[in-house]
Protein backbone atom coordinates (compact mmCIF):
# COMPACT_ATOMS: atom_id res chain seq x y z
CA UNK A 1 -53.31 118.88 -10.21
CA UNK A 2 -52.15 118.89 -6.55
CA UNK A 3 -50.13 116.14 -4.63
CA UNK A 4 -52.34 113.97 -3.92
CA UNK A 5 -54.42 113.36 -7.07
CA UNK A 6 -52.96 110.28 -9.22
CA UNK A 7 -52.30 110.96 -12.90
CA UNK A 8 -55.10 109.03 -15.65
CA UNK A 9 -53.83 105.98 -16.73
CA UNK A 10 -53.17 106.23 -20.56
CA UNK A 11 -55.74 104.45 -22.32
CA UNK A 12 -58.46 104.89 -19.91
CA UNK A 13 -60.47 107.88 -21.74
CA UNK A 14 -61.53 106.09 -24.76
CA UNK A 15 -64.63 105.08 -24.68
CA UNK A 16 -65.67 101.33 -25.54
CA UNK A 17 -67.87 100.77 -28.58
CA UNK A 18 -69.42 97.47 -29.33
CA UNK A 19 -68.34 94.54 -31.20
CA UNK A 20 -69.77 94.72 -34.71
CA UNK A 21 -73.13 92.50 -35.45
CA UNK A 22 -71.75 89.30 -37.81
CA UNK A 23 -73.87 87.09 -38.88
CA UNK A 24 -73.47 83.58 -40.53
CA UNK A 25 -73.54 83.35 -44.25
CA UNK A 26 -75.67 79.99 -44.26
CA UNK A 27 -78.00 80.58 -41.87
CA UNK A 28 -78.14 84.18 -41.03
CA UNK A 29 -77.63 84.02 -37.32
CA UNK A 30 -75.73 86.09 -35.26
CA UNK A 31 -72.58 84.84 -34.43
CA UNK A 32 -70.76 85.42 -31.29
CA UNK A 33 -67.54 82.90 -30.50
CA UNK A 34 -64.52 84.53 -32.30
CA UNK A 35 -63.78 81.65 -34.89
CA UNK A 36 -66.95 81.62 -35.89
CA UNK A 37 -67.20 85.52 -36.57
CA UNK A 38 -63.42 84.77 -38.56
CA UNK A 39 -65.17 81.88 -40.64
CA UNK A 40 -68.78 83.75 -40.86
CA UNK A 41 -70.01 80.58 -40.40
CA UNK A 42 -72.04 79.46 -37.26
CA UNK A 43 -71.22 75.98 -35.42
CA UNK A 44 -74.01 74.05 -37.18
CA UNK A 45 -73.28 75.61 -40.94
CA UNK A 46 -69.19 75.00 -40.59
CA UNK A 47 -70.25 71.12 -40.04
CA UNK A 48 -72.58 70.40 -42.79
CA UNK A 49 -71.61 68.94 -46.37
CA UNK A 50 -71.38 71.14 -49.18
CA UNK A 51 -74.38 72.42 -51.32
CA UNK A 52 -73.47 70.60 -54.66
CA UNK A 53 -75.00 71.96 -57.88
CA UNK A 54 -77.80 69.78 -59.67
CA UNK A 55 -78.27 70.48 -63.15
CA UNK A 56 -81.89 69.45 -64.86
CA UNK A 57 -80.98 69.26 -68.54
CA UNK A 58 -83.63 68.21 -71.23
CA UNK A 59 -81.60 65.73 -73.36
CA UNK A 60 -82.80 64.26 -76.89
CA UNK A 61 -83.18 60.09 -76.75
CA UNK A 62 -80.39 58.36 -78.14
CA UNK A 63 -81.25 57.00 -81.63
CA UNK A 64 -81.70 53.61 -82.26
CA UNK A 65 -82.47 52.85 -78.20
């Protein structure tokens, strides 16, 4: 290294890799603003009501109805 040649700034020789693919757990869709990668939920998902279970049960009649 001579005189005039300026150190490398520390930090500066790793190289970048991408942000990981994360996609919403609803819908599938990537997901790219930073909450919604936290939440794994996209904008549209994170507003809708929640799924409720429905149970179809075969029930006996009530004697004497």
């Amino acid at each position: 290294m001579t005189s005039t040649e300026q150190p490398a700034l520390p930090g500066t020789g790793v190289q970048r890799r991408t942000a990981p693919l994360v996609r919403c757990r609803e819908c599938h869709r990537p997901l790219r603003a930073p909450e919604s990668r936290w939440k794994r939920l996209g904008p549209h998902c994170a507003t809708a009501p929640d799924r409720t279970m429905r149970y179809d049960i075969d029930q006996d009649p009530i004697p004497g109805t």
